[in-house]
Protein backbone atom coordinates (compact mmCIF):
# COMPACT_ATOMS: atom_id res chain seq x y z
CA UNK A 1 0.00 0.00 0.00
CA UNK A 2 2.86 2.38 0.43
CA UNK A 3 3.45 2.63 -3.09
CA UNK A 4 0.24 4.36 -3.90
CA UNK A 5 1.21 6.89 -7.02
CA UNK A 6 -0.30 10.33 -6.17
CA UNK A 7 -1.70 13.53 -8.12
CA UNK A 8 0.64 16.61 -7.13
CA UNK A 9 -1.12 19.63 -6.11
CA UNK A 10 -0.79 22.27 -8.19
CA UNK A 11 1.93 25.38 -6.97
CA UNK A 12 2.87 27.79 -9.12
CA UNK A 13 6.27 28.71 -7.44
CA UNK A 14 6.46 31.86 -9.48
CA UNK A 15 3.16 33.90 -8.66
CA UNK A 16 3.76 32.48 -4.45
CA UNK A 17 7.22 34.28 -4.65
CA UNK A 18 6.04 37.37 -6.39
CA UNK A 19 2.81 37.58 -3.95
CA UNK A 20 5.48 36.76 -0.82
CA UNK A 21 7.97 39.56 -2.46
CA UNK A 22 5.89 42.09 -1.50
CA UNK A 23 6.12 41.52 2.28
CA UNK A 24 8.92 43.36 4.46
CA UNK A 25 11.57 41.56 4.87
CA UNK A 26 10.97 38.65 2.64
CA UNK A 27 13.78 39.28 0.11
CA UNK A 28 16.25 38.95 2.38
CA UNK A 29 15.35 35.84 4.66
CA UNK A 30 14.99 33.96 1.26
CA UNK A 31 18.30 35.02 0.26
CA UNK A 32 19.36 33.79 3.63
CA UNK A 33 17.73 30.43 3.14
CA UNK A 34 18.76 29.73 -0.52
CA UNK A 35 20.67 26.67 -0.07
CA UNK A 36 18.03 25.17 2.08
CA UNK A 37 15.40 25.91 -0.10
CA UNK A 38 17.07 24.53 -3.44
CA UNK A 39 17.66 21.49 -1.01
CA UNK A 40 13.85 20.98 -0.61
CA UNK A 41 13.11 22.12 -3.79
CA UNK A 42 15.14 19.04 -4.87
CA UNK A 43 13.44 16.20 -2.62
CA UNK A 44 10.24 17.36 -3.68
CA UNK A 45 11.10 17.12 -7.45
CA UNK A 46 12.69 14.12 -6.90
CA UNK A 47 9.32 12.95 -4.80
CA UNK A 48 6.97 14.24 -7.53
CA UNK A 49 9.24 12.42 -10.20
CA UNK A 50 8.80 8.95 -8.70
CA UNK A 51 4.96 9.20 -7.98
CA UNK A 52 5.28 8.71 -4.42
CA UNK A 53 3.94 10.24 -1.32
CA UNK A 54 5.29 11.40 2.12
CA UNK A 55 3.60 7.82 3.36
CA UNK A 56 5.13 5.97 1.06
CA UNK A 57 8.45 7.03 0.90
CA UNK A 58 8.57 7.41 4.94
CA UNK A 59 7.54 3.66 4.78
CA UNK A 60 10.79 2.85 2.55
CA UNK A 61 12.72 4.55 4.84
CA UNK A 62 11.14 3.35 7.64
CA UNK A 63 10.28 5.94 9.46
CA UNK A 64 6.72 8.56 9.77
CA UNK A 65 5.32 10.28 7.22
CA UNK A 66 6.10 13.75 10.07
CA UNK A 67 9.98 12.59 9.30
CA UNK A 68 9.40 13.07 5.87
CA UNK A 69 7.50 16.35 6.36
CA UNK A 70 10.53 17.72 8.59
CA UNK A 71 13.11 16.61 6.03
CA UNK A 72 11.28 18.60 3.12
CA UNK A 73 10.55 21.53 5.05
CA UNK A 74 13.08 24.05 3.95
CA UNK A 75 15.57 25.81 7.20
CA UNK A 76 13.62 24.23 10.07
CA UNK A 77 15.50 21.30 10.44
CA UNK A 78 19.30 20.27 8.83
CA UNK A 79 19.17 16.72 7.57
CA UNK A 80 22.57 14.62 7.81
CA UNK A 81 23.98 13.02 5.06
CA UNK A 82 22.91 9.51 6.23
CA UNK A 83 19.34 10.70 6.38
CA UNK A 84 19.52 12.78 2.56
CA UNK A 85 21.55 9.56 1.28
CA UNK A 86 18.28 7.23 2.60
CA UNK A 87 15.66 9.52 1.41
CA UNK A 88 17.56 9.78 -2.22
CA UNK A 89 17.14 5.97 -2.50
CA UNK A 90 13.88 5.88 -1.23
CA UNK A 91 13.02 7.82 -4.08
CA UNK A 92 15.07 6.19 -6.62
CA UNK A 93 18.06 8.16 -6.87
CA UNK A 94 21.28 9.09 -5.26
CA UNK A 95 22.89 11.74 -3.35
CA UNK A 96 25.26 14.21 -4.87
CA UNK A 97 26.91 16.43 -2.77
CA UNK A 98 29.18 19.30 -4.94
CA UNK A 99 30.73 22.22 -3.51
CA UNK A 100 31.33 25.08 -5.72
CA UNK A 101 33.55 27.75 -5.56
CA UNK A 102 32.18 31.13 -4.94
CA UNK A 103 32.49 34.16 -7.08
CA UNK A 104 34.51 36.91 -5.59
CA UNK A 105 32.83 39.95 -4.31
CA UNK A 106 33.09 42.47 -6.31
CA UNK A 107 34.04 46.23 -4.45
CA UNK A 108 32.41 49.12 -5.42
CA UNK A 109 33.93 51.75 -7.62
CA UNK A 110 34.09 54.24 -4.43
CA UNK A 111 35.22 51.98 -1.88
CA UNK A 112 37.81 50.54 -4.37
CA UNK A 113 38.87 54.09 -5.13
CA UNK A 114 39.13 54.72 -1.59
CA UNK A 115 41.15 51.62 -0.64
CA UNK A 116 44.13 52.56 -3.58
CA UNK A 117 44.02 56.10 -2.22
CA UNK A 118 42.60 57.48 -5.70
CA UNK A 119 38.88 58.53 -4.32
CA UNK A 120 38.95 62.58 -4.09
């Protein structure tokens, strides 16, 4: 019974953000929470993509469906590897972990001016 395919509800991601864009202060505590919401965005995707629901992939991984919930819930709760690695192949897929380097901040014109001594 656990693998019961599901319909996805409907979200479109786009008009939620621009609706949620208008609050104060949401710009910046998405910013803050990129990498955590990419993260869910993932597990969901990957969810959707094998037809499964929190039930059934909670009873692959043997734990509860409220697991699953906390593990897809973007910057409440950090998942460890051994926990992202079972939910990937409860799913059907595996776990890639890349780091990437970062580009370097730019300076500003002014401040750069000011730091070589050629701001007047």
């Amino acid at each position: 019974m656990a693998d019961l395919k599901f319909q996805a509800v409907a979200h479109d991601h786009k008009a939620f953000l621009e609706k949620a864009a208008k609050r104060r202060g949401f710009g910046e505590a998405y910013e803050a929470l990129g990498v955590e919401y990419a993260l869910a965005h993932e597990m969901l995707a990957a969810r959707a993509r094998a037809g499964l629901t929190q039930e059934a992939v909670a009873d692959r991984m043997g734990t509860t469906k409220s697991a699953i919930s906390r593990l897809e819930s973007a910057g409440k709760h950090a998942p460890s590897v051994a926990s992202l690695k079972r939910y990937a192949a409860a799913v059907g897929c595996t776990l890639k972990i890349e780091l990437v380097p970062a580009a370097p901040k730019r300076r500003r014109a002014t401040q750069a001016g000011v730091a070589e001594g050629t701001a007047r």
